[in-house]
N, C-alpha and C. Protein backbone atom coordinates (compact mmCIF):
# COMPACT_ATOMS: atom_id res chain seq x y z
N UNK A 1 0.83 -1.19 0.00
CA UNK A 1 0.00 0.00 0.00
C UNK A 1 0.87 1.25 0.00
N UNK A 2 1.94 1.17 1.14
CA UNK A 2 2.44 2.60 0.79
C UNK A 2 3.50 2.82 -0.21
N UNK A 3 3.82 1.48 -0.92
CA UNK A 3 5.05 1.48 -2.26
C UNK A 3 3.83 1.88 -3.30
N UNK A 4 2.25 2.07 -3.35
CA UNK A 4 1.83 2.32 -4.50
C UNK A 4 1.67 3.80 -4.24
N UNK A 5 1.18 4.30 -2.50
CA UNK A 5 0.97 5.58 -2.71
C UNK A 5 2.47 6.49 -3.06
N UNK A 6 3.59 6.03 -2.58
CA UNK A 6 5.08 6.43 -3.11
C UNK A 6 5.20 6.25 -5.12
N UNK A 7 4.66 5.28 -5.30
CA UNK A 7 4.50 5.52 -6.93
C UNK A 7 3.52 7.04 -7.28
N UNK A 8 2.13 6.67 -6.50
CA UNK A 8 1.52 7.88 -7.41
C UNK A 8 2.21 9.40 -6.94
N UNK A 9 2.38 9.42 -6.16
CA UNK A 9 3.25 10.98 -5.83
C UNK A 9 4.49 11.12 -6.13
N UNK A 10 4.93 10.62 -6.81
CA UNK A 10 6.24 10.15 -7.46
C UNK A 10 5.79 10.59 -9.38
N UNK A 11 4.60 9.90 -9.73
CA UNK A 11 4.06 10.03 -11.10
C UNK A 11 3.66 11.56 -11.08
N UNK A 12 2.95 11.99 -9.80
CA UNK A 12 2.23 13.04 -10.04
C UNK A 12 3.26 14.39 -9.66
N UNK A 13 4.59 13.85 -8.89
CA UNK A 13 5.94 15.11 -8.92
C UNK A 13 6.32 15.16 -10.81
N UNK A 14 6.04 13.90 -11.24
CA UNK A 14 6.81 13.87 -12.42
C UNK A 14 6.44 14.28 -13.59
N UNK A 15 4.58 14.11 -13.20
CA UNK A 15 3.75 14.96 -14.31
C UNK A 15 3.49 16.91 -14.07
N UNK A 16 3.72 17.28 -12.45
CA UNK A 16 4.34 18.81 -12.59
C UNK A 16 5.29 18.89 -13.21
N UNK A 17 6.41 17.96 -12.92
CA UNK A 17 8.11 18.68 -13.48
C UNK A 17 7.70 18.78 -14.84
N UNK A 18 7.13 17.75 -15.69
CA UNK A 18 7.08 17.95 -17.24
C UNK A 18 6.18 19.24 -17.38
N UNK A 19 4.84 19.32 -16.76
CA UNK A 19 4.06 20.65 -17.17
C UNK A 19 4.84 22.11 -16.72
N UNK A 20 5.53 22.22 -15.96
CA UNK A 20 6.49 23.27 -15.30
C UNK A 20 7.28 23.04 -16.67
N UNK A 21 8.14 22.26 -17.35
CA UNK A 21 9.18 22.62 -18.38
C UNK A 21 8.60 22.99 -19.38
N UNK A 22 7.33 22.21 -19.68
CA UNK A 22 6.87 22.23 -20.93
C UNK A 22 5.80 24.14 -21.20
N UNK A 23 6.16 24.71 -19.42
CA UNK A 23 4.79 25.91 -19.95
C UNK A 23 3.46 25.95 -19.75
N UNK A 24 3.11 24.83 -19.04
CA UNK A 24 1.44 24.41 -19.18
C UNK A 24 1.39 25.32 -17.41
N UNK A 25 1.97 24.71 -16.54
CA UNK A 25 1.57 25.30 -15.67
C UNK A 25 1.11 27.14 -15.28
N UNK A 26 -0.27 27.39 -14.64
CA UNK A 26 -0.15 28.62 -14.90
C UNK A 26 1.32 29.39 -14.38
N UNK A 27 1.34 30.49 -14.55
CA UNK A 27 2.38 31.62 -13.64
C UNK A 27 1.59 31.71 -12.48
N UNK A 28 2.74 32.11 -11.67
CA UNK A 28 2.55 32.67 -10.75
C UNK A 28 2.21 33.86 -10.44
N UNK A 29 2.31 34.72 -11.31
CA UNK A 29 1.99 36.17 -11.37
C UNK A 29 0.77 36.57 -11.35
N UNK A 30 -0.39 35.49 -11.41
CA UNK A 30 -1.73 35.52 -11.60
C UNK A 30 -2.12 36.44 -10.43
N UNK A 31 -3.00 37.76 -10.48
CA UNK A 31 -3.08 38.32 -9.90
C UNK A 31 -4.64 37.90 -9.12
N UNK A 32 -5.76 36.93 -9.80
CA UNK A 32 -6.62 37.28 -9.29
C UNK A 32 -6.82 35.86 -7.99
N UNK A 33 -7.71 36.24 -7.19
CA UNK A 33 -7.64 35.58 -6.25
C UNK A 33 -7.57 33.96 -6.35
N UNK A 34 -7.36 33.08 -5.51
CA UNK A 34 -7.39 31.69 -6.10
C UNK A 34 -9.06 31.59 -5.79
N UNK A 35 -9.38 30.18 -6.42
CA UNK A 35 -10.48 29.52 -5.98
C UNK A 35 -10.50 28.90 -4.98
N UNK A 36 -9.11 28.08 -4.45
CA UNK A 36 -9.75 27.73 -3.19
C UNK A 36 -10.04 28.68 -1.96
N UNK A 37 -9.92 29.83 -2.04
CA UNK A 37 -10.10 30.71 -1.48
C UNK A 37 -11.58 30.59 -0.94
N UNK A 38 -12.32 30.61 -1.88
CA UNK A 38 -13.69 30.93 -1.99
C UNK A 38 -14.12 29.47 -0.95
N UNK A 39 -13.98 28.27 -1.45
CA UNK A 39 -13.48 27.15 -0.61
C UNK A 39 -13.52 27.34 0.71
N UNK A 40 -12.14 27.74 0.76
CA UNK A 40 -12.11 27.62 2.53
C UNK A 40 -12.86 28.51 2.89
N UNK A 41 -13.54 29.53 2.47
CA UNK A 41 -14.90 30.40 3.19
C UNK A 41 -15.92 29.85 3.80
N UNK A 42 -16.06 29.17 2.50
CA UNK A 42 -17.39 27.89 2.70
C UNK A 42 -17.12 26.97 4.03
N UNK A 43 -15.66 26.43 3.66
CA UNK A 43 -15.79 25.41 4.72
C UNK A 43 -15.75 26.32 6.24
N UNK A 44 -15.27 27.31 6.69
CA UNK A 44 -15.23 27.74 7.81
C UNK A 44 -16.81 28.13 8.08
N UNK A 45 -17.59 28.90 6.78
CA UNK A 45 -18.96 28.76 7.85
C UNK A 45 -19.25 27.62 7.90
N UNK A 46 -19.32 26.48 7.38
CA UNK A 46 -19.62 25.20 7.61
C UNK A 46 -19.39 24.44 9.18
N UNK A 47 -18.06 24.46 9.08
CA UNK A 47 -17.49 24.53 10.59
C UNK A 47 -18.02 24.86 11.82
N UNK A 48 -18.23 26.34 11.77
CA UNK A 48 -18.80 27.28 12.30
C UNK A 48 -20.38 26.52 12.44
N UNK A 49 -21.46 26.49 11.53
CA UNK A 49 -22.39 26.27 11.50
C UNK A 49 -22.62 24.92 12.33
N UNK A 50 -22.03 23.46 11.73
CA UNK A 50 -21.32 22.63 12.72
C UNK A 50 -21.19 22.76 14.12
N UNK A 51 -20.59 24.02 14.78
CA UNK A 51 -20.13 24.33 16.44
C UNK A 51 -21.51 24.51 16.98
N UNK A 52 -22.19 25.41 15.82
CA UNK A 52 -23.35 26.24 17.05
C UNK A 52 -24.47 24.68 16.57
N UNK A 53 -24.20 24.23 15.76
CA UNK A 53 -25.41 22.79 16.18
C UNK A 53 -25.45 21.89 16.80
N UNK A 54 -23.99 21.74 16.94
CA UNK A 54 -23.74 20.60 18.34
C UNK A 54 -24.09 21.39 19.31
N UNK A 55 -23.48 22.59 19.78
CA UNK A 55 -24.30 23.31 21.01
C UNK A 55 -25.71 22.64 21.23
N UNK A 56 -26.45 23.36 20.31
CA UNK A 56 -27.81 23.59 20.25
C UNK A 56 -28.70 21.90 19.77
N UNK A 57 -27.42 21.10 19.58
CA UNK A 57 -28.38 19.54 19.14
C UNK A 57 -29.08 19.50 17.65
N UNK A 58 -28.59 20.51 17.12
CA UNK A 58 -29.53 20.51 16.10
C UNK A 58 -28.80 19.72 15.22
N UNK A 59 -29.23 18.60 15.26
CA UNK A 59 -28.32 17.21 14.26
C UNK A 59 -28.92 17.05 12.89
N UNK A 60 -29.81 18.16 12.71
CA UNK A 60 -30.17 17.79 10.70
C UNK A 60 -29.14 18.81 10.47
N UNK A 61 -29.29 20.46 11.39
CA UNK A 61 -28.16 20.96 10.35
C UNK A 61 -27.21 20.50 10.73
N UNK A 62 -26.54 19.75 11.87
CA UNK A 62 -24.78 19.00 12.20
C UNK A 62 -24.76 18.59 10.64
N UNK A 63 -25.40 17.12 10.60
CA UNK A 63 -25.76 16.59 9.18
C UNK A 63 -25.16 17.41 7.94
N UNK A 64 -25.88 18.15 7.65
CA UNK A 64 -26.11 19.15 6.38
C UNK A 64 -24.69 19.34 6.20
N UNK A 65 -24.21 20.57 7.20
CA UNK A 65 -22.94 20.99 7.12
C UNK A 65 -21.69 19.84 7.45
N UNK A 66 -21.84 18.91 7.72
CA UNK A 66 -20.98 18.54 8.00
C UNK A 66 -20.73 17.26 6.82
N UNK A 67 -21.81 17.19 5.70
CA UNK A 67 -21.76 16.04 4.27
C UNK A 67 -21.32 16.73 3.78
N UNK A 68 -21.63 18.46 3.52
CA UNK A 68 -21.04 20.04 2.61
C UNK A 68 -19.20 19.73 3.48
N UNK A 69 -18.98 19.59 4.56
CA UNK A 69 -17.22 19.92 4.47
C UNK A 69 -16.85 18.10 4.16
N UNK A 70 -17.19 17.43 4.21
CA UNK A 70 -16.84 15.99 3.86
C UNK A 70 -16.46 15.55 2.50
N UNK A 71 -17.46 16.72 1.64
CA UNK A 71 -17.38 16.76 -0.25
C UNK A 71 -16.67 18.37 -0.55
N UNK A 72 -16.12 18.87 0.28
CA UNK A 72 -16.07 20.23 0.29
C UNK A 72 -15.36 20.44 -1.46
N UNK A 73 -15.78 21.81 -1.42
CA UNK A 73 -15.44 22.14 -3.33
C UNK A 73 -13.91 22.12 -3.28
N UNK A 74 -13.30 22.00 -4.49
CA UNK A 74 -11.98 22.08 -4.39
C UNK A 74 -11.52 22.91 -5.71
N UNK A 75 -10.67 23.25 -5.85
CA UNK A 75 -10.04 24.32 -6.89
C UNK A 75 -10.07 23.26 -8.06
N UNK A 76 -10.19 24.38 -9.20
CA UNK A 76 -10.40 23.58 -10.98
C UNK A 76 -9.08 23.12 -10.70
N UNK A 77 -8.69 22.32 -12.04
CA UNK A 77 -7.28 21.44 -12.10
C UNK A 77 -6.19 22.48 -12.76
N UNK A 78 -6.42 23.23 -13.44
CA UNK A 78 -5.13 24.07 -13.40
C UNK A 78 -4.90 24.98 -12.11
N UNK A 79 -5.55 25.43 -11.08
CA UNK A 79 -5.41 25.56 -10.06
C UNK A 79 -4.60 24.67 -8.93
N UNK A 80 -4.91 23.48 -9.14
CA UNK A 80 -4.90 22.51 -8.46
C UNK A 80 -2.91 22.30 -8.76
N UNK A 81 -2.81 22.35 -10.32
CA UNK A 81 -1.85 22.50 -10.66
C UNK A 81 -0.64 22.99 -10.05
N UNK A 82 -1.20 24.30 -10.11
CA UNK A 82 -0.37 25.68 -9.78
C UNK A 82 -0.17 25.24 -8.30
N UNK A 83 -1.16 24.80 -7.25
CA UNK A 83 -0.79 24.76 -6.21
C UNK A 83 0.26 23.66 -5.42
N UNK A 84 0.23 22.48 -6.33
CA UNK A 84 0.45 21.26 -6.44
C UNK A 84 2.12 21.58 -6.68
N UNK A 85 2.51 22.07 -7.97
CA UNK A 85 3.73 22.40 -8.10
C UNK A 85 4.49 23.85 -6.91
N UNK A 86 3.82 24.55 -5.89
CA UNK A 86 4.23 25.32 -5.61
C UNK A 86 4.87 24.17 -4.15
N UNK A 87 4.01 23.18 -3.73
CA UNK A 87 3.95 22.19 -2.40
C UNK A 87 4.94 20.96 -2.97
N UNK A 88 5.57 20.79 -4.04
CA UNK A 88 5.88 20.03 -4.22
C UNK A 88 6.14 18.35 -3.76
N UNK A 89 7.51 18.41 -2.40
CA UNK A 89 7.11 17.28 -1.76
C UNK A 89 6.08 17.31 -0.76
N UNK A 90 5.95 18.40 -0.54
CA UNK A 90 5.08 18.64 0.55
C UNK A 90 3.91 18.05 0.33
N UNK A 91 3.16 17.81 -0.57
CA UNK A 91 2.03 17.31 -1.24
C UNK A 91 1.16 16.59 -1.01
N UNK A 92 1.84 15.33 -0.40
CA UNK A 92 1.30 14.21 0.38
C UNK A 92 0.93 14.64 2.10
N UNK A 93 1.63 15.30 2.11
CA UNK A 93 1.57 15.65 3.86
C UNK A 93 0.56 16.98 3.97
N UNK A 94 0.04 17.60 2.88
CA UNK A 94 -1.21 18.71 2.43
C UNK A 94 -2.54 18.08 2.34
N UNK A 95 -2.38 16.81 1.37
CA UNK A 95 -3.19 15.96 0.98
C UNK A 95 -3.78 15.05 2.55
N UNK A 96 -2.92 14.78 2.80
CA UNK A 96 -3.46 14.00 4.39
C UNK A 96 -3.79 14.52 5.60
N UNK A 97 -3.93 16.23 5.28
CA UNK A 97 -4.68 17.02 6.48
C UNK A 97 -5.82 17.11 5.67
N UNK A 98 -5.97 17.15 4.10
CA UNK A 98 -7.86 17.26 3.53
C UNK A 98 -8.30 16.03 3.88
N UNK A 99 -7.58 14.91 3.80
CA UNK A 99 -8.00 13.45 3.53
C UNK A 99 -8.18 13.40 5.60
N UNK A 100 -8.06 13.82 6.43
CA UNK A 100 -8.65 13.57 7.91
C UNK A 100 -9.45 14.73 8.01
N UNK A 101 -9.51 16.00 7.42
CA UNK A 101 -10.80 16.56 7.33
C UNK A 101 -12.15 15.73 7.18
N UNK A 102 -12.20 15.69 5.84
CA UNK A 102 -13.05 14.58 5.15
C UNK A 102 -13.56 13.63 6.13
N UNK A 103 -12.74 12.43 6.22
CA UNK A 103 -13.08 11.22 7.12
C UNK A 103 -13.82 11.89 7.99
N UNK A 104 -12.93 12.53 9.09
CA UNK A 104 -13.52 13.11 10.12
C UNK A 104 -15.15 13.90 10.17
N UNK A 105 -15.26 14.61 9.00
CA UNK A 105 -16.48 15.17 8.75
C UNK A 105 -17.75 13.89 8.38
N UNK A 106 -17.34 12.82 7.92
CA UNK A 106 -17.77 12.00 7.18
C UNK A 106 -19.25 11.10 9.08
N UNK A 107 -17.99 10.96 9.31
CA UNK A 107 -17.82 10.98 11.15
C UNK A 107 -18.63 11.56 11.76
N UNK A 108 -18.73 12.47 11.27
CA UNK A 108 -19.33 13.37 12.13
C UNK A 108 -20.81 13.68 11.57
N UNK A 109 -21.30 13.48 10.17
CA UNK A 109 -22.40 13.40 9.80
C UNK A 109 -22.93 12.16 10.60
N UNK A 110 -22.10 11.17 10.66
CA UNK A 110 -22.77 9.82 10.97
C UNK A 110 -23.20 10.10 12.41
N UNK A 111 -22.59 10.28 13.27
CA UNK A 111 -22.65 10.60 14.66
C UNK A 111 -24.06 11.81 14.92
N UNK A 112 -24.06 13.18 14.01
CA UNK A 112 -25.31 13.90 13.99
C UNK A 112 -26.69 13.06 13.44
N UNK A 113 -26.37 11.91 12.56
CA UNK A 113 -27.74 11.13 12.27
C UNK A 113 -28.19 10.40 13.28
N UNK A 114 -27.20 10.00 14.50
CA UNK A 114 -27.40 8.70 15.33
C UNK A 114 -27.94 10.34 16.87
N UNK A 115 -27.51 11.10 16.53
CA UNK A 115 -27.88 12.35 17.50
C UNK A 115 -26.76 11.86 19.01
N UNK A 116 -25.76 11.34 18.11
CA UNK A 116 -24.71 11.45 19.93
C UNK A 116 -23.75 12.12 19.73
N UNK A 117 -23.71 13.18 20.59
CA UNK A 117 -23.56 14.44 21.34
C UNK A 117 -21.52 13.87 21.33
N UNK A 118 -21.07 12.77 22.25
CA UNK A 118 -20.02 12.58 22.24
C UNK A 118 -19.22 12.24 21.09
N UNK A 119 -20.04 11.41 20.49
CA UNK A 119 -19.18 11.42 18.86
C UNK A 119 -18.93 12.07 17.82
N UNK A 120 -20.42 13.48 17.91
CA UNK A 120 -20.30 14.22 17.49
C UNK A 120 -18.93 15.50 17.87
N UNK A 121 -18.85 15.71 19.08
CA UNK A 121 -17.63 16.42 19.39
C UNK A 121 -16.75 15.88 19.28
N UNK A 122 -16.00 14.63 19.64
CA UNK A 122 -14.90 13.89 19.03
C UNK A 122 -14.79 14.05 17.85
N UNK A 123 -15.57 13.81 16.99
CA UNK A 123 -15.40 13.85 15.41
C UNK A 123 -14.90 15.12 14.80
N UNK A 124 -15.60 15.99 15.94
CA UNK A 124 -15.45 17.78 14.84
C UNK A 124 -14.15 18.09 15.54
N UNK A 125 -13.94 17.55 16.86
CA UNK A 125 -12.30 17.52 17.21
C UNK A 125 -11.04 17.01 16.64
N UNK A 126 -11.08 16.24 15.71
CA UNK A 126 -10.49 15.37 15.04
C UNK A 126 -10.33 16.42 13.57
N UNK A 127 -11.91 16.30 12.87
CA UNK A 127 -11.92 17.48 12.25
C UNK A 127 -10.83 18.88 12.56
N UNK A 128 -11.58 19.76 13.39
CA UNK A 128 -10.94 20.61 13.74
C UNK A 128 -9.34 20.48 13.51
N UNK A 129 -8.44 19.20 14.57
CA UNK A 129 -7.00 19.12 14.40
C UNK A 129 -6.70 18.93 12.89
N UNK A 130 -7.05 18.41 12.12
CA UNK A 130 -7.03 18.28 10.69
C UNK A 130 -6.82 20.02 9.76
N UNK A 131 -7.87 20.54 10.07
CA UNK A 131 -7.79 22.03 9.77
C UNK A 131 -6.27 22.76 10.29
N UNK A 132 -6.17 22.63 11.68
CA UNK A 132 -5.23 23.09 12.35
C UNK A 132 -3.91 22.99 11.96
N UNK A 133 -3.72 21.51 11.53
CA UNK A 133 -2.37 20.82 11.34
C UNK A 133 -2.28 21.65 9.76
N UNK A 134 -3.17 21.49 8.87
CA UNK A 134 -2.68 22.22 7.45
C UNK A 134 -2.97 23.79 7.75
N UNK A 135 -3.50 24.23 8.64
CA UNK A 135 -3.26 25.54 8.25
C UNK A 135 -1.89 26.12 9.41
N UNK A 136 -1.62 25.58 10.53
CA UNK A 136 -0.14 25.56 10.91
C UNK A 136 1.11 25.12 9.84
N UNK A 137 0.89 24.13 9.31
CA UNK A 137 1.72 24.31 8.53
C UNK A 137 2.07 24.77 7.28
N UNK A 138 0.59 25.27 6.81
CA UNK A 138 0.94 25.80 5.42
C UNK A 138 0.16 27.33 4.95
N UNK A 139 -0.46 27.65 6.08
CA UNK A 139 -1.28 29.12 5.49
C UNK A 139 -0.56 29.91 5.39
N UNK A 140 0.32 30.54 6.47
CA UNK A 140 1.47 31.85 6.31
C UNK A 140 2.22 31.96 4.60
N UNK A 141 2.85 29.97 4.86
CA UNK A 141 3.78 30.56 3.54
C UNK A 141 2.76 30.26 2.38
N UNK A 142 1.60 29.96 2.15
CA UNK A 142 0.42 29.90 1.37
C UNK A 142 0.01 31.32 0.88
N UNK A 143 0.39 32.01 2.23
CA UNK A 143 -0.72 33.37 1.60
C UNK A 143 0.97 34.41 1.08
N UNK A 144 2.11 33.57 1.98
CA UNK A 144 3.06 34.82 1.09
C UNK A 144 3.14 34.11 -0.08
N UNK A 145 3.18 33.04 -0.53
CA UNK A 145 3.81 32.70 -2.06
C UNK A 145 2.82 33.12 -2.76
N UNK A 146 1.62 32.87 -2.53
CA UNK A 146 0.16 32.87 -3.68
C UNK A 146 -0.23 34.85 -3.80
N UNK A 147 -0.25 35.50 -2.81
CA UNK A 147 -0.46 36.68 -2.29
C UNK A 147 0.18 37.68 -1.72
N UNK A 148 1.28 37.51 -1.30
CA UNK A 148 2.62 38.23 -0.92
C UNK A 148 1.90 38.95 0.40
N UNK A 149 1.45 38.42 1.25
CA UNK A 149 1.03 38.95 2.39
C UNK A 149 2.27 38.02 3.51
């Protein structure tokens, strides 16, 4: 299992390096905002929306919002591109803070259908560290490379 996931991130360093030589990848100079931008908006009210329903028990919207961050939107593929080649090895270790988002949210719908309160907070805790871990490690230099902030 992990000699195939070491192949595909290996294929998929090797299919940036060729689109980076060959020109396909966008520039970087792109001034207008990214799409996942718009993205992580969504998912934070989601989140958000998520907190105040476990408060309040309200397990159709837990539910709702929490199938919306489990499928959450993700940037078109030349986006995906651009971002992909900027993370290079990093890639896999980006990929496996969305991929315990997900699960975790997945989790956590299940837990708002069954209406328990403890699995539901475990889950959005789990969640939550998932968020935490990629945006500790990658928002600062995210927003200076993409945005020069």
């Amino acid at each position: 299992m992990k000699l195939l996931r070491w192949l595909a991130v290996l294929a998929l360093l090797g299919a940036l390096a060729l689109a980076l030589v060959l020109g396909l990848a966008p520039k970087p100079t792109d001034t207008e905002p990214l799409q996942l931008r718009g993205a992580m908006q969504q998912m934070q009210a989601d989140t958000e929306a998520v907190a105040a329903g476990i408060e309040r028990q309200d397990w159709p919207a837990v539910a709702r919002h929490a199938e919306r961050l489990a499928h959450h939107a993700e940037p078109p593929p030349s986006e995906k591109l651009r971002i992909l080649s900027w993370l290079f090895t990093d890639a896999p270790r980006f990929r496996n803070h969305d991929l315990q988002v997900k699960a975790a949210a997945r989790q956590l719908q299940a837990a708002a259908q069954e209406r328990d309160s403890a699995a539901a907070a475990s889950s959005y805790a789990r969640m939550q560290q998932g968020c935490d871990g990629c945006h500790n490690g990658f928002r600062m230099k995210f927003l200076a490379h993409f945005y020069g902030q």
